[in-house]
Protein backbone atom coordinates (compact mmCIF):
# COMPACT_ATOMS: atom_id res chain seq x y z
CA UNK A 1 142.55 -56.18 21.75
CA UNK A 2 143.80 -52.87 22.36
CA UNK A 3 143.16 -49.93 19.22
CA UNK A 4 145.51 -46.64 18.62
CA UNK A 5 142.69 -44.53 19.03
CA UNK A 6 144.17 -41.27 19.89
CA UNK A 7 142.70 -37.27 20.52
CA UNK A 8 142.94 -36.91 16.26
CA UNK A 9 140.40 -39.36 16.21
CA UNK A 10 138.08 -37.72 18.50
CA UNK A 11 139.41 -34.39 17.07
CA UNK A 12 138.62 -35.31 13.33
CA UNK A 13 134.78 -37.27 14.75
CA UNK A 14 133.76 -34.06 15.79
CA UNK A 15 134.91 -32.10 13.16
CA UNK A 16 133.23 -34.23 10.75
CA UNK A 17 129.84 -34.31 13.28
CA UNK A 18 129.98 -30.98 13.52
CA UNK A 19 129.89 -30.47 9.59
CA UNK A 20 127.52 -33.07 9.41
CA UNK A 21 125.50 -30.97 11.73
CA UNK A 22 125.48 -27.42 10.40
CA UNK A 23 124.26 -28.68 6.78
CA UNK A 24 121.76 -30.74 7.93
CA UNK A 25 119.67 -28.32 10.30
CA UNK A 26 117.47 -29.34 12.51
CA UNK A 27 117.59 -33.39 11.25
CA UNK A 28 120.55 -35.56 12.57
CA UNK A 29 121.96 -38.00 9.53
CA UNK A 30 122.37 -40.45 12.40
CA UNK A 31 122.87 -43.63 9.96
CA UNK A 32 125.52 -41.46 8.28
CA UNK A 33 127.48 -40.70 11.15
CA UNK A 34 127.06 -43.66 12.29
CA UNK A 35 128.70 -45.52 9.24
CA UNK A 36 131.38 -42.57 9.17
CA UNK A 37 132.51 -43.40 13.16
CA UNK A 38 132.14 -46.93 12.81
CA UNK A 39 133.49 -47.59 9.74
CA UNK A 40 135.98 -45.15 8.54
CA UNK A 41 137.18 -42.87 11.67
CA UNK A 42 137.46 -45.50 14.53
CA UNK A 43 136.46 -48.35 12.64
CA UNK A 44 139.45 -47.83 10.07
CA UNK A 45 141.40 -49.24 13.10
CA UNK A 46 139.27 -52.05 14.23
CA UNK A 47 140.74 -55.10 12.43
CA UNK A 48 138.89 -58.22 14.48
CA UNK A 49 135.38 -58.32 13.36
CA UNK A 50 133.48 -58.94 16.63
CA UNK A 51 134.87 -56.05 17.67
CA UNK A 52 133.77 -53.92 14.92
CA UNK A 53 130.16 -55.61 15.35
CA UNK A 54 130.51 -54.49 19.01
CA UNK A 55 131.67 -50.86 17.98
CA UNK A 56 128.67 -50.34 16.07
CA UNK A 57 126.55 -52.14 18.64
CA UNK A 58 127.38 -49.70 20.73
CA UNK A 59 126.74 -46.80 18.37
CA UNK A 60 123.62 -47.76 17.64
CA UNK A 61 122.44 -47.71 20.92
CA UNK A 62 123.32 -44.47 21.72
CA UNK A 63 123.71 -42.26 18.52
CA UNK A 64 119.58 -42.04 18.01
CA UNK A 65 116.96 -39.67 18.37
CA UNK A 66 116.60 -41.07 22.26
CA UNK A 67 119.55 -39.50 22.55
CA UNK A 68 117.74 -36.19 23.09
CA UNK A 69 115.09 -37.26 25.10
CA UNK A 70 115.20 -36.21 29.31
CA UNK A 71 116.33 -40.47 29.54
CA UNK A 72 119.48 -41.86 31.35
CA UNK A 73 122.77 -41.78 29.39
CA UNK A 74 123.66 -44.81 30.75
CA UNK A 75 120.41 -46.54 31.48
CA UNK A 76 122.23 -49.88 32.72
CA UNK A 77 123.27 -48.05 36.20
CA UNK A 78 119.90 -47.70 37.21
CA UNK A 79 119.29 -48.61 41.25
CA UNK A 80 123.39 -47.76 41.91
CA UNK A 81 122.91 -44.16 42.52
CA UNK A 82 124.29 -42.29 40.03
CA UNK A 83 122.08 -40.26 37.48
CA UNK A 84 123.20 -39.08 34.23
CA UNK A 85 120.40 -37.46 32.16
CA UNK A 86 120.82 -35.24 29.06
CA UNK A 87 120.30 -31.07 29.19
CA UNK A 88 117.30 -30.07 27.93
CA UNK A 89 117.92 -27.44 25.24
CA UNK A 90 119.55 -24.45 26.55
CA UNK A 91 121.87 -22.02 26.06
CA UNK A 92 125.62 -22.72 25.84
CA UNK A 93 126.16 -21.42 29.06
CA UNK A 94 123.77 -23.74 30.83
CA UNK A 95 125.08 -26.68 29.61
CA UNK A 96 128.70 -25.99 30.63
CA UNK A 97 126.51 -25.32 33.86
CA UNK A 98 124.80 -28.65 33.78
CA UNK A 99 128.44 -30.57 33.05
CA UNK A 100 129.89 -28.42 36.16
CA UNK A 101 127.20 -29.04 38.65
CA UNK A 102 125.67 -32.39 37.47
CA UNK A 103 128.10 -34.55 36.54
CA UNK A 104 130.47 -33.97 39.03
């Protein structure tokens, strides 16, 4: 089935992350922004429920502290030649750097 998810949506996720974020310093509510994402803000459109179960299927497995770790983004493309690993912790500049040179 195909959702209205539109650039508000993504828009309005990070402006709630980003909140989210900047209160909680240094610790990531990731059960909270889970729920909020898969629930409320793209979940709110979601109206079969396997495919909420798979929405939040695939939140869990990537909004976690893993995330931050020098791991694959997408660890199921491993032996197809493509490599996308997350930034260390850098500057802002470095990681528009990293997205410019890396992922390209």
């Amino acid at each position: 089935m195909s959702y209205p998810f539109n650039m508000g949506d993504l828009r309005d996720s990070y402006s709630v992350m980003s909140r989210y974020l900047s209160q909680n310093q240094g610790k990531i509510p990731f059960d909270d922004l889970i729920y909020i994402f898969g629930e409320i803000m793209y979940g709110g459109h979601i109206v079969d429920n396997w495919d909420r179960i798979l929405c939040n299927s695939y939140l869990v497995n990537i909004m976690n502290e893993k995330l931050f770790d020098e791991s694959e983004l997408f660890p199921y493309i491993e032996g197809k030649g493509h490599s996308f690993k997350v930034p260390g912790i850098s500057p802002y500049e470095k990681y528009l750097e990293h997205i410019e040179v890396t992922l390209q």
